[in-house]
N, C-alpha and C. Protein backbone atom coordinates (compact mmCIF):
# COMPACT_ATOMS: atom_id res chain seq x y z
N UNK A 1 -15.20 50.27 23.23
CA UNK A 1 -16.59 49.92 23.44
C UNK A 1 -17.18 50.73 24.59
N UNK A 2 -16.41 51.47 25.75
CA UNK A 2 -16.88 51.45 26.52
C UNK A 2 -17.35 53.11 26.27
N UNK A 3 -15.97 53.57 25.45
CA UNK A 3 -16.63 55.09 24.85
C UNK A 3 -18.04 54.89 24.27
N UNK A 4 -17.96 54.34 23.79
CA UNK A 4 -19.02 54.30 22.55
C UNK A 4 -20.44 54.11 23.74
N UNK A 5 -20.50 53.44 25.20
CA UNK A 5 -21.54 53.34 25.67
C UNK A 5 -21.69 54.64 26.69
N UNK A 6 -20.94 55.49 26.86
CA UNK A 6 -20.42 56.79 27.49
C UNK A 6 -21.11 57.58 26.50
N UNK A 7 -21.06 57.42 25.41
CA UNK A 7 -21.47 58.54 24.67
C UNK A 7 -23.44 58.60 24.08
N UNK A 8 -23.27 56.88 23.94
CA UNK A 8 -24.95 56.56 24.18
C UNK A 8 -25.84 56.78 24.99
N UNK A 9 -24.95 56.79 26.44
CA UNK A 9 -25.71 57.28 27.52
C UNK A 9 -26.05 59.04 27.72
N UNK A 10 -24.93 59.69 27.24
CA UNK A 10 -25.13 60.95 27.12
C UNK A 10 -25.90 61.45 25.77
N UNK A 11 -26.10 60.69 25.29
CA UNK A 11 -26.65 61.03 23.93
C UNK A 11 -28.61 61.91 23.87
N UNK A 12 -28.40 62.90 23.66
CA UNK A 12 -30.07 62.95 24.05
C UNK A 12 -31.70 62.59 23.10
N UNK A 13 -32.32 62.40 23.76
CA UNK A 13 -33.36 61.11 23.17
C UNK A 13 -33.61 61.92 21.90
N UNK A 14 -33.39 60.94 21.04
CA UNK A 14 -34.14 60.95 19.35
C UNK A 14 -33.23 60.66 18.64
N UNK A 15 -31.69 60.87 19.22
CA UNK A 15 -30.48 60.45 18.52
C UNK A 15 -29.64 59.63 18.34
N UNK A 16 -29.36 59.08 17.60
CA UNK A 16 -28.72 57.47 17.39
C UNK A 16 -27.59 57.40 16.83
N UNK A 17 -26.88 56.41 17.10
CA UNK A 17 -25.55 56.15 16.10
C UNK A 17 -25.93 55.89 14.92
N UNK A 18 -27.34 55.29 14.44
CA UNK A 18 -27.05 55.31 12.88
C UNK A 18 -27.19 56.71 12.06
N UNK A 19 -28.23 57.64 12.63
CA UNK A 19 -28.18 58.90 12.12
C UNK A 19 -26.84 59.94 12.37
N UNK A 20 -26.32 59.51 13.27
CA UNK A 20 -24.71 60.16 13.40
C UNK A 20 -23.79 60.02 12.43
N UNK A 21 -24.00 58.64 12.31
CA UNK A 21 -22.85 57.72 11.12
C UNK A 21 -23.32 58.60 9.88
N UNK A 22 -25.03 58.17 9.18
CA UNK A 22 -25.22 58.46 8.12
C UNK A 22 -24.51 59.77 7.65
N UNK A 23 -25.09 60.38 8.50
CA UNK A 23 -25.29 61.97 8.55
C UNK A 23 -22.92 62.06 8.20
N UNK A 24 -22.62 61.61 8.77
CA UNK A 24 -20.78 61.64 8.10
C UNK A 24 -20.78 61.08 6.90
N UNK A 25 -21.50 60.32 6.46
CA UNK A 25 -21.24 59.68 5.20
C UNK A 25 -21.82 60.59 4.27
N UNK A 26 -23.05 61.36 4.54
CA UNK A 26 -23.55 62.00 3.62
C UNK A 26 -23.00 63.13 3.16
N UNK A 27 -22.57 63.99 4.37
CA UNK A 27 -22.55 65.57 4.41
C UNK A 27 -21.12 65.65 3.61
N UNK A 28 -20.09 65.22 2.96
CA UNK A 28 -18.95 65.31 1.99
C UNK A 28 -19.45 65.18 1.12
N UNK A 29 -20.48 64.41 0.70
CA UNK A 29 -21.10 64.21 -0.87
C UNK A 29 -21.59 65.18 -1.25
N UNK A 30 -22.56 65.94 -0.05
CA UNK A 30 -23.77 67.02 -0.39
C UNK A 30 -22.85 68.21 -0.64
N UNK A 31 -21.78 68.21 0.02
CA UNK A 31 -20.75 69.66 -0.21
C UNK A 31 -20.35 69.34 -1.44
N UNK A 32 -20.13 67.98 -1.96
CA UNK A 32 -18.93 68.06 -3.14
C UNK A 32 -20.17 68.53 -4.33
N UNK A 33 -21.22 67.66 -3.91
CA UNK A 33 -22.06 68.38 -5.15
C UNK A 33 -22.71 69.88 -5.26
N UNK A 34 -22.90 70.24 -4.00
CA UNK A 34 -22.73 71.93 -3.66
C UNK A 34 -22.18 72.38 -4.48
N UNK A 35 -20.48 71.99 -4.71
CA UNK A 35 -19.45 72.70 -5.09
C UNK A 35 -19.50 72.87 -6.85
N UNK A 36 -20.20 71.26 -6.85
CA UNK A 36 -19.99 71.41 -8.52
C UNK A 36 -21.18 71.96 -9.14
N UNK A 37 -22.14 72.36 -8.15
CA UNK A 37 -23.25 72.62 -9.11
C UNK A 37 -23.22 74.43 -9.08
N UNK A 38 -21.77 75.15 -8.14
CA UNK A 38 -21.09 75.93 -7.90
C UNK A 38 -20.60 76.61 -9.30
N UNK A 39 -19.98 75.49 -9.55
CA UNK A 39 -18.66 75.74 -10.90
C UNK A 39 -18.94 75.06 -12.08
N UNK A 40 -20.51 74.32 -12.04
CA UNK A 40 -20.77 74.25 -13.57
C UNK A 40 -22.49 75.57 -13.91
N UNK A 41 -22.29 75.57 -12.79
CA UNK A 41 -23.46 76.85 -13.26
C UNK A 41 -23.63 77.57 -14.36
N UNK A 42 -22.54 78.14 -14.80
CA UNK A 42 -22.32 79.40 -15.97
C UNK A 42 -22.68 77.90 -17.32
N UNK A 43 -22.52 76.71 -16.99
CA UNK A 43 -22.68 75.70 -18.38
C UNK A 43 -24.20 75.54 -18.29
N UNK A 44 -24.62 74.78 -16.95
CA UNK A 44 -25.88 74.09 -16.78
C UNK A 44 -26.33 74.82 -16.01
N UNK A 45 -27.95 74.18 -16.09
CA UNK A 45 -28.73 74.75 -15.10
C UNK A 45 -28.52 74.70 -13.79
N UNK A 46 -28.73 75.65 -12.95
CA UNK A 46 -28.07 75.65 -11.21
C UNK A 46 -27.17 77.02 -10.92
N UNK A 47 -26.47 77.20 -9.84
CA UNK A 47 -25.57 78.31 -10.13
C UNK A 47 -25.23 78.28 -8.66
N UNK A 48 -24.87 79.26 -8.31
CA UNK A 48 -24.37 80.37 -7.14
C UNK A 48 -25.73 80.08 -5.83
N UNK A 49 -27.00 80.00 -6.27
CA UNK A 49 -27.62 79.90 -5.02
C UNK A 49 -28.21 78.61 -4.80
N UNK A 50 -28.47 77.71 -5.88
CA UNK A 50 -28.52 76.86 -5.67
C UNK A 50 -27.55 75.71 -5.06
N UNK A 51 -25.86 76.18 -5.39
CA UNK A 51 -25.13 75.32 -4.76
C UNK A 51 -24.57 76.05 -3.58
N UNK A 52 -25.03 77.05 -2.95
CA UNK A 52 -25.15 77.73 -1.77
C UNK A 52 -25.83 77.11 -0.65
N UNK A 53 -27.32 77.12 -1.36
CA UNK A 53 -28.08 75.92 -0.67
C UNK A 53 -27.63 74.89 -0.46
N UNK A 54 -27.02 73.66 -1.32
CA UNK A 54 -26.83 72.73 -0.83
C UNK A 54 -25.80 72.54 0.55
N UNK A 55 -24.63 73.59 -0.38
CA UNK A 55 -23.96 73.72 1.26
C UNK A 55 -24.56 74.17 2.30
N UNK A 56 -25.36 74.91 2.36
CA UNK A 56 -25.43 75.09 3.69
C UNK A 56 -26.31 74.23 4.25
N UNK A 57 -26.85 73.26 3.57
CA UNK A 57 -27.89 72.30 4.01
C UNK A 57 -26.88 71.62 4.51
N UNK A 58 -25.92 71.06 4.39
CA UNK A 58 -24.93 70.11 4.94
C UNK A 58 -24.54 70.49 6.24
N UNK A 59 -24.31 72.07 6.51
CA UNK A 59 -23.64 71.95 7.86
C UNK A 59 -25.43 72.58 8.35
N UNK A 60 -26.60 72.71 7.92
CA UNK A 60 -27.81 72.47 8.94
C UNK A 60 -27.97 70.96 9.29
N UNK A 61 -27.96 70.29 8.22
CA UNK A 61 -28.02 68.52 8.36
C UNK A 61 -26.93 68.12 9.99
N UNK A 62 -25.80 68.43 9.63
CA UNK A 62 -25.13 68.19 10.89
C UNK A 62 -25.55 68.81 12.32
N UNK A 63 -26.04 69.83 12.57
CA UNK A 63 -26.62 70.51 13.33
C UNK A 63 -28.05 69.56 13.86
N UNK A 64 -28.72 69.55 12.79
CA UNK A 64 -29.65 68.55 12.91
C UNK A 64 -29.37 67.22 13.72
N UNK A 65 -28.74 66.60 13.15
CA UNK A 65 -27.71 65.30 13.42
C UNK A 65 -27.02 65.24 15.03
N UNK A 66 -26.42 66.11 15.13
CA UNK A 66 -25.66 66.36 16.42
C UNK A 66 -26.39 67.77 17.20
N UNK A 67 -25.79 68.81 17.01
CA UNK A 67 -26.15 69.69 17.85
C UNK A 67 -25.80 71.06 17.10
N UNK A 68 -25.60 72.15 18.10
CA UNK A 68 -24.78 73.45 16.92
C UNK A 68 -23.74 73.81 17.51
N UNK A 69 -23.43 73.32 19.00
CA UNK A 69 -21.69 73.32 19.07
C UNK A 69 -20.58 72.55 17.69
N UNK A 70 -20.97 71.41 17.48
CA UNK A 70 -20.80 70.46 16.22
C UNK A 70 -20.68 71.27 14.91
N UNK A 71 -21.07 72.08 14.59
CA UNK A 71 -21.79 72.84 13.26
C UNK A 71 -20.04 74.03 13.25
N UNK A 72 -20.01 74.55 14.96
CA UNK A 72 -19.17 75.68 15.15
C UNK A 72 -17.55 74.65 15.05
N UNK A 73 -17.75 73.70 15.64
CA UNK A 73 -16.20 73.23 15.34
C UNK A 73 -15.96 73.23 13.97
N UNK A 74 -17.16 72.97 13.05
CA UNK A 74 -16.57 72.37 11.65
C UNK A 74 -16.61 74.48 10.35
N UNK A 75 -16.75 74.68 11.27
CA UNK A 75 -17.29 76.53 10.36
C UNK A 75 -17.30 77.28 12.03
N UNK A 76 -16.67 78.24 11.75
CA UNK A 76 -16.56 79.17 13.25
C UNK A 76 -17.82 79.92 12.65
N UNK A 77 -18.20 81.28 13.74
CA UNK A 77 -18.78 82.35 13.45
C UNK A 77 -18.10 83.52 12.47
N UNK A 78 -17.01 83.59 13.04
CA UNK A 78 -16.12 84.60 12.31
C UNK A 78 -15.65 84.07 11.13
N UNK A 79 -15.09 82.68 10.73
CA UNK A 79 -15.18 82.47 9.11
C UNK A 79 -16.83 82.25 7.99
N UNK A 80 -17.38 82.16 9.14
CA UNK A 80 -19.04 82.27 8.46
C UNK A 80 -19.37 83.85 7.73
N UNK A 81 -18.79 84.50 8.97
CA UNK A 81 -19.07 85.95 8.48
C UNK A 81 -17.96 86.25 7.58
N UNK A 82 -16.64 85.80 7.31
CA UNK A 82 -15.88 86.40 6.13
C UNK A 82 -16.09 85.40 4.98
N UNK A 83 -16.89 84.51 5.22
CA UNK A 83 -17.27 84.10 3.59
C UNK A 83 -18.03 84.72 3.24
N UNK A 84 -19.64 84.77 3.93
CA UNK A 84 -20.32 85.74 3.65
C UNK A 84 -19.84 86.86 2.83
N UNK A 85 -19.18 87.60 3.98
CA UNK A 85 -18.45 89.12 3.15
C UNK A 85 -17.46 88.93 2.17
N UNK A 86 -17.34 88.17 1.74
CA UNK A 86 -15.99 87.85 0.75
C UNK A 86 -17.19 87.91 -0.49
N UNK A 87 -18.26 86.62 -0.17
CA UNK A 87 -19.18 86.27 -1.59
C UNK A 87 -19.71 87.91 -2.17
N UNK A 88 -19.82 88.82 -1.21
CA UNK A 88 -20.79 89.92 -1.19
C UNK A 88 -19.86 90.56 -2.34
N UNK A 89 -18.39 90.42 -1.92
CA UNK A 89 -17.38 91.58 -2.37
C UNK A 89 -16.83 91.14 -3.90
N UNK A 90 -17.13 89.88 -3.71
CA UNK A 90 -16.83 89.12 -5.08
C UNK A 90 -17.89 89.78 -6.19
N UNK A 91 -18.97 89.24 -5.90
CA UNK A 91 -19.91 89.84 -6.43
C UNK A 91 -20.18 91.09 -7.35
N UNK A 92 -20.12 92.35 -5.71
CA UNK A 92 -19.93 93.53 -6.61
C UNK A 92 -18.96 94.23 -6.66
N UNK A 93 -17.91 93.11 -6.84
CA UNK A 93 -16.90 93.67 -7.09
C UNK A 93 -16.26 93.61 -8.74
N UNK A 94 -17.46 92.45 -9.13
CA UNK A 94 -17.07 92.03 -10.70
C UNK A 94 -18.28 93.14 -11.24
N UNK A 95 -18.99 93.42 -10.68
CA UNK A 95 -20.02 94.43 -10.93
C UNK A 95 -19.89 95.80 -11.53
N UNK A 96 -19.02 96.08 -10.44
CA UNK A 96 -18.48 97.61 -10.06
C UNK A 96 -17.43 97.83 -11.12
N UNK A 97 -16.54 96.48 -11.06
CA UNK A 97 -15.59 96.54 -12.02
C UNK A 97 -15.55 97.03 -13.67
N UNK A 98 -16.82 96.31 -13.87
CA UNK A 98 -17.47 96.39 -15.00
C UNK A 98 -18.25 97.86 -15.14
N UNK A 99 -18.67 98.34 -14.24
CA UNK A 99 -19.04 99.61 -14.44
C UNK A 99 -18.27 100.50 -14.18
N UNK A 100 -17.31 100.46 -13.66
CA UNK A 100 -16.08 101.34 -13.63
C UNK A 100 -15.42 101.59 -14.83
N UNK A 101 -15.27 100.42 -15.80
CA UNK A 101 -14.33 100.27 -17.04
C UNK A 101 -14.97 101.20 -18.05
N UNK A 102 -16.32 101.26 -18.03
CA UNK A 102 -17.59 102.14 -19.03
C UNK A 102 -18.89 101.09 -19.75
N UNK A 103 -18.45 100.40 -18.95
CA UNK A 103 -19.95 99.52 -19.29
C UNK A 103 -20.86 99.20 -18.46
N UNK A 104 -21.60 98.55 -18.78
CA UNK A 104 -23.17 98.23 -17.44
C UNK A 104 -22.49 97.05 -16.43
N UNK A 105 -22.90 97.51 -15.46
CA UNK A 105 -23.25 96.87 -14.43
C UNK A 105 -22.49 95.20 -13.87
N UNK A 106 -22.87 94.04 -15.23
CA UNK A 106 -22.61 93.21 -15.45
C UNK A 106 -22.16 92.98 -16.38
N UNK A 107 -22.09 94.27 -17.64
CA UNK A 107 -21.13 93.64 -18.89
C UNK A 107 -19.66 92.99 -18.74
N UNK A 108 -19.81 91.88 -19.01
CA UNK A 108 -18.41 91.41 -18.63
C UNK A 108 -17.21 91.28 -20.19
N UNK A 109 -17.91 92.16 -21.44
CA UNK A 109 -17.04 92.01 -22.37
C UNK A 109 -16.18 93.74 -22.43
N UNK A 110 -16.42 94.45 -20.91
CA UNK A 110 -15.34 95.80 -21.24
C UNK A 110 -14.56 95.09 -19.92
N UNK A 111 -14.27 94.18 -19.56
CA UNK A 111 -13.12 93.46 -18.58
C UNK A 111 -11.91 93.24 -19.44
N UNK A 112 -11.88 93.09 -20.70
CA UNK A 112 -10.48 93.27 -21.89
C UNK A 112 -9.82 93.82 -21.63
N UNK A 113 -10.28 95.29 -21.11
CA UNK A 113 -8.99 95.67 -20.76
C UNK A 113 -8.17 95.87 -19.68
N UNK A 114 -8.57 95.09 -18.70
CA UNK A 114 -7.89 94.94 -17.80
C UNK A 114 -6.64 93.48 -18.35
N UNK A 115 -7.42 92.27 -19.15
CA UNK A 115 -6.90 91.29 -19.14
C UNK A 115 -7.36 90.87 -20.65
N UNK A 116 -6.50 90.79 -21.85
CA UNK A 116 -6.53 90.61 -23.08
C UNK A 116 -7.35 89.24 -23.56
N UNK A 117 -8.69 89.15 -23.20
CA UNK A 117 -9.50 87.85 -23.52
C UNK A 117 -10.14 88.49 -24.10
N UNK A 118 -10.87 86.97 -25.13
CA UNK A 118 -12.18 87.18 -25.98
C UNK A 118 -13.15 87.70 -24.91
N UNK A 119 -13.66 88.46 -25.70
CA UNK A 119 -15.09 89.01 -24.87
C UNK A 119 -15.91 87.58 -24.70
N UNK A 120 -16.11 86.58 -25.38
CA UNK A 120 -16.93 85.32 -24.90
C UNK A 120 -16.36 84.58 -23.80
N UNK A 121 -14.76 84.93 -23.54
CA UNK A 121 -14.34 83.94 -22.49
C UNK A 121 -14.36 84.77 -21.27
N UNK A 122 -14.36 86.18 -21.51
CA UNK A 122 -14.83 86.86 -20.35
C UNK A 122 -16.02 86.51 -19.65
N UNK A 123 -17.00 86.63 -20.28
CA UNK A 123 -18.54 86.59 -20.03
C UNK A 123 -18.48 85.48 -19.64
N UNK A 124 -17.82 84.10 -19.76
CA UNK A 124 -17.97 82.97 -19.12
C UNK A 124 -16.85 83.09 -17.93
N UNK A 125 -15.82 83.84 -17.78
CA UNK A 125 -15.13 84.24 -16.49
C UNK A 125 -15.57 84.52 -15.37
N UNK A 126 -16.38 85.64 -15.84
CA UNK A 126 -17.64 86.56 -15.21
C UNK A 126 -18.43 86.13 -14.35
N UNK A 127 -19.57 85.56 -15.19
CA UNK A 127 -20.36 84.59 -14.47
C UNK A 127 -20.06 83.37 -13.26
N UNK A 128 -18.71 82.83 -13.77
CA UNK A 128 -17.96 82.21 -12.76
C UNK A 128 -18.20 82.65 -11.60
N UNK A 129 -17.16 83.69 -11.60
CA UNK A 129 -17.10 84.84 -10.48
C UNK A 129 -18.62 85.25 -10.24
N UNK A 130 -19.40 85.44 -10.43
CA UNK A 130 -20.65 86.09 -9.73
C UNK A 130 -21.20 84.67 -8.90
N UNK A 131 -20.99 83.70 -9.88
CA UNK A 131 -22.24 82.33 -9.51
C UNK A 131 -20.86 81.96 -8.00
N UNK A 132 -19.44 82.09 -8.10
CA UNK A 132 -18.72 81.49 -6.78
C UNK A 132 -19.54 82.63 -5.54
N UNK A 133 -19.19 83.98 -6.05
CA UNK A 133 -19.58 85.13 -5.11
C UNK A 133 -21.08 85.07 -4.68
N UNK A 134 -22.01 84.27 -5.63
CA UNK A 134 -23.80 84.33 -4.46
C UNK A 134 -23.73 82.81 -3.83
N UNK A 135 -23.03 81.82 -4.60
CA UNK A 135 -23.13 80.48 -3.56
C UNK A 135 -22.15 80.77 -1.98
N UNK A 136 -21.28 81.70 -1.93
CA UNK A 136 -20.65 82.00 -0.55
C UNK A 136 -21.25 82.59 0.06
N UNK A 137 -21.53 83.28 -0.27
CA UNK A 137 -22.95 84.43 0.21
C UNK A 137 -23.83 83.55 0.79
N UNK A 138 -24.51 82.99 -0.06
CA UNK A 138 -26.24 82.10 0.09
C UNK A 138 -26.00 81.28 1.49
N UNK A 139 -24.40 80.42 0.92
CA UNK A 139 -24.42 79.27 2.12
C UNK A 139 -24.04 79.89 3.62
N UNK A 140 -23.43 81.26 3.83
CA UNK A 140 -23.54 81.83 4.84
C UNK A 140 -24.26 82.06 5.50
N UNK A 141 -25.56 83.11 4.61
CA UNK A 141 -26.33 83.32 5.03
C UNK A 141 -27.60 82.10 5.57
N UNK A 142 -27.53 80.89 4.77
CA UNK A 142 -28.04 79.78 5.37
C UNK A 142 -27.72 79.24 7.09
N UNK A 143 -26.50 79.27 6.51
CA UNK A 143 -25.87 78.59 7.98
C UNK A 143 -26.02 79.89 9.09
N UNK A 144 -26.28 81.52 8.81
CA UNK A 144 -26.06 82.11 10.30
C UNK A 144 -27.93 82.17 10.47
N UNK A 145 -28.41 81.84 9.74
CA UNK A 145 -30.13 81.82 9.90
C UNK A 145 -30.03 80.62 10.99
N UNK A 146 -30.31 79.39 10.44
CA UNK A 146 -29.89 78.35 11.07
C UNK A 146 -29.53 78.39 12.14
N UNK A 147 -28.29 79.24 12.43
CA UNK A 147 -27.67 79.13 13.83
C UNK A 147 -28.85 80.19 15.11
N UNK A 148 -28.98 81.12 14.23
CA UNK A 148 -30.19 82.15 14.69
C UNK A 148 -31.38 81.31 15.41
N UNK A 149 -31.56 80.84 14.76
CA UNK A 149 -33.19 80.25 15.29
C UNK A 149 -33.37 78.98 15.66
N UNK A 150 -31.77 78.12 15.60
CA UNK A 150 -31.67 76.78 16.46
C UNK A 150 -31.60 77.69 17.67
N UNK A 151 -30.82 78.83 17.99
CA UNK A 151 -30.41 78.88 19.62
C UNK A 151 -31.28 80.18 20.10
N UNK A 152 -32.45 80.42 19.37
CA UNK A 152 -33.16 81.12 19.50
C UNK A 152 -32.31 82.96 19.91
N UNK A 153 -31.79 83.05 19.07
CA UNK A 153 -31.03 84.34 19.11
C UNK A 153 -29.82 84.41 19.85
N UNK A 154 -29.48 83.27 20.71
CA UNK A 154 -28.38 83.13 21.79
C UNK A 154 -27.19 82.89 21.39
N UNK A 155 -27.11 82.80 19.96
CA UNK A 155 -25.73 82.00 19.67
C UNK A 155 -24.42 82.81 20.02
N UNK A 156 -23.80 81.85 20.42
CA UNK A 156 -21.96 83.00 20.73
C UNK A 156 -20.86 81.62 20.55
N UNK A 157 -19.68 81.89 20.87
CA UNK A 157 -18.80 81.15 20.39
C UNK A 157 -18.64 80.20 21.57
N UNK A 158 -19.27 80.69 23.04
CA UNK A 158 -19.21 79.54 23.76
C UNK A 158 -20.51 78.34 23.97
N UNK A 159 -21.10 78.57 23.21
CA UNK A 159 -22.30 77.71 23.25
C UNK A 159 -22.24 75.85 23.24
């Protein structure tokens, strides 16, 4: 009890234990549906930036909620920036791939021959891979905006 009035007292004005609490109860849901609206994209409507967005709304929500030291315990800077660069490489890397083999850009039915699938289960492989590679991307780039212009350009790892 007595933490809990240690931490009320330090707490700065506008912020409460019930928006602290909520804000934990919420932000696992908003990722899990992030994730799935991630990996049903290539079926339904949604994809890669839309469940980009949601994640990264979750760790702005917490930021919001608490602060952006809070934000850095739960996502560093440096794994922010290799998801980022990972989503980028994913990306055009199924891209490149595809235009390397002798087809366009995004054809994902000359990937056969790397790996003996129907050309239809490629193209739904494919897309996979592009829609995982812009939601890592998106939610990066969400979260280092965010961090940008909460700390007004100041951000570093000791903040």
């Amino acid at each position: 009890m007595k933490r809990l009035q240690e931490r009320a007292n330090t707490r700065p004005a506008g912020q409460g234990l019930i928006i602290e609490t909520s804000v934990r109860i919420m932000v696992p849901f908003i990722q899990l549906y992030g994730l799935y609206v991630i990996v049903h994209g290539h079926y339904s409507p949604g994809g890669g930036f839309q469940g980009g967005v949601a994640l990264g709304a979750s760790f702005i929500l917490l930021g919001l909620a608490f602060d952006l030291p809070t934000t850095l315990e739960r996502m560093s800077e440096r794994s922010n920036a290799l998801l980022a660069n990972a989503g980028v490489l994913i990306f055009t890397g199924v891209g490149a791939m595809c235009a390397i083999l002798g087809g366009y850009l995004l054809d994902y039915s000359v990937l056969t021959a790397i790996i003996p699938m129907a050309a239809a289960e490629w193209r739904s492989l494919g897309i996979f891979l592009v829609e995982v590679g812009v939601g890592l991307a998106v939610m990066s780039i969400m979260v280092s905006l965010f961090w940008d212009i909460g700390s007004a350009g100041q951000m570093d790892e000791g903040l």
